[in-house]
Protein backbone atom coordinates (compact mmCIF):
# COMPACT_ATOMS: atom_id res chain seq x y z
CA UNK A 1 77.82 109.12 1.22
CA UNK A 2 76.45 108.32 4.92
CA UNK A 3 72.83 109.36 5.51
CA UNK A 4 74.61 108.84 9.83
CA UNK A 5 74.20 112.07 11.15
CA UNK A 6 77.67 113.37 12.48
CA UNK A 7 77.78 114.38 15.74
CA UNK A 8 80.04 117.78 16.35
CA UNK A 9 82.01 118.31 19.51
CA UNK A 10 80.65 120.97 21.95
CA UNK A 11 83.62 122.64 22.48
CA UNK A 12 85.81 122.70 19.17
CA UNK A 13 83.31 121.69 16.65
CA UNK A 14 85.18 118.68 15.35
CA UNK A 15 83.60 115.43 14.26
CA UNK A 16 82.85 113.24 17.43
CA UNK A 17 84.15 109.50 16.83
CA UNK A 18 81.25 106.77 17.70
CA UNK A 19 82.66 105.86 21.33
CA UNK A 20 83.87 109.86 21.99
CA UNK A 21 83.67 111.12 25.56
CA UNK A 22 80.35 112.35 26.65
CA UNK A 23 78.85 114.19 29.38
CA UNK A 24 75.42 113.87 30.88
CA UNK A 25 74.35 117.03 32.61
CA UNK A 26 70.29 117.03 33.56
CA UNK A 27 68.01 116.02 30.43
CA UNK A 28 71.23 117.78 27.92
CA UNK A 29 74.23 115.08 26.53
CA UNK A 30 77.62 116.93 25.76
CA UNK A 31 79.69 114.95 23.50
CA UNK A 32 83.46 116.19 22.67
CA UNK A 33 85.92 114.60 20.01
CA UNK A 34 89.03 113.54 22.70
CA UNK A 35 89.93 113.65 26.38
CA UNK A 36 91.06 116.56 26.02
CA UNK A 37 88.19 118.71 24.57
CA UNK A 38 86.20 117.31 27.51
CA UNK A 39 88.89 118.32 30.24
CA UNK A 40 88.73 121.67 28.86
CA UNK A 41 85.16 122.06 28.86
CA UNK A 42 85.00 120.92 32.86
CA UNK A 43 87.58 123.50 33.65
CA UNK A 44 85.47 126.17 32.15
CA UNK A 45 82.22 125.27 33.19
CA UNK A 46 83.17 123.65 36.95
CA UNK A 47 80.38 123.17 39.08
CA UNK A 48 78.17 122.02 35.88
CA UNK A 49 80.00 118.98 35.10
CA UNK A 50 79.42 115.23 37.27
CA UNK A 51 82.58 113.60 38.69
CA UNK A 52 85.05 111.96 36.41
CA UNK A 53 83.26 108.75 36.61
CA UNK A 54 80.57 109.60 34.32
CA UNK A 55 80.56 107.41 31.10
CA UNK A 56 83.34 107.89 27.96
CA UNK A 57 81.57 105.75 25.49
CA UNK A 58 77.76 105.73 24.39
CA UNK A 59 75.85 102.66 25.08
CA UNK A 60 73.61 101.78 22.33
């Protein structure tokens, strides 16, 4: 078993893959499991999110 702590996307809840979308909002990092989780959470919360060009993968 991995002692890796699994990341859980902020919208669904799903396991986040490694290089999953992400969203950097003030001192707070969203991370979602696809695209599409992270489209959904900018419709919801607009105003709160950066522009599109924000970052999809984490740089580690």
């Amino acid at each position: 078993m991995s002692k890796t702590k699994e990341l859980a996307c902020d919208l669904c809840s799903l396991p986040v893959p490694p290089q999953g979308p992400h969203l950097v909002l003030g001192d707070r990092e969203l991370v979602f499991c696809c695209e599409g989780c992270q489209g959904i959470w900018r419709m919801l919360n607009q105003g709160a999110a950066p522009a599109p060009a924000d970052n999809k993968g984490r740089s580690s």
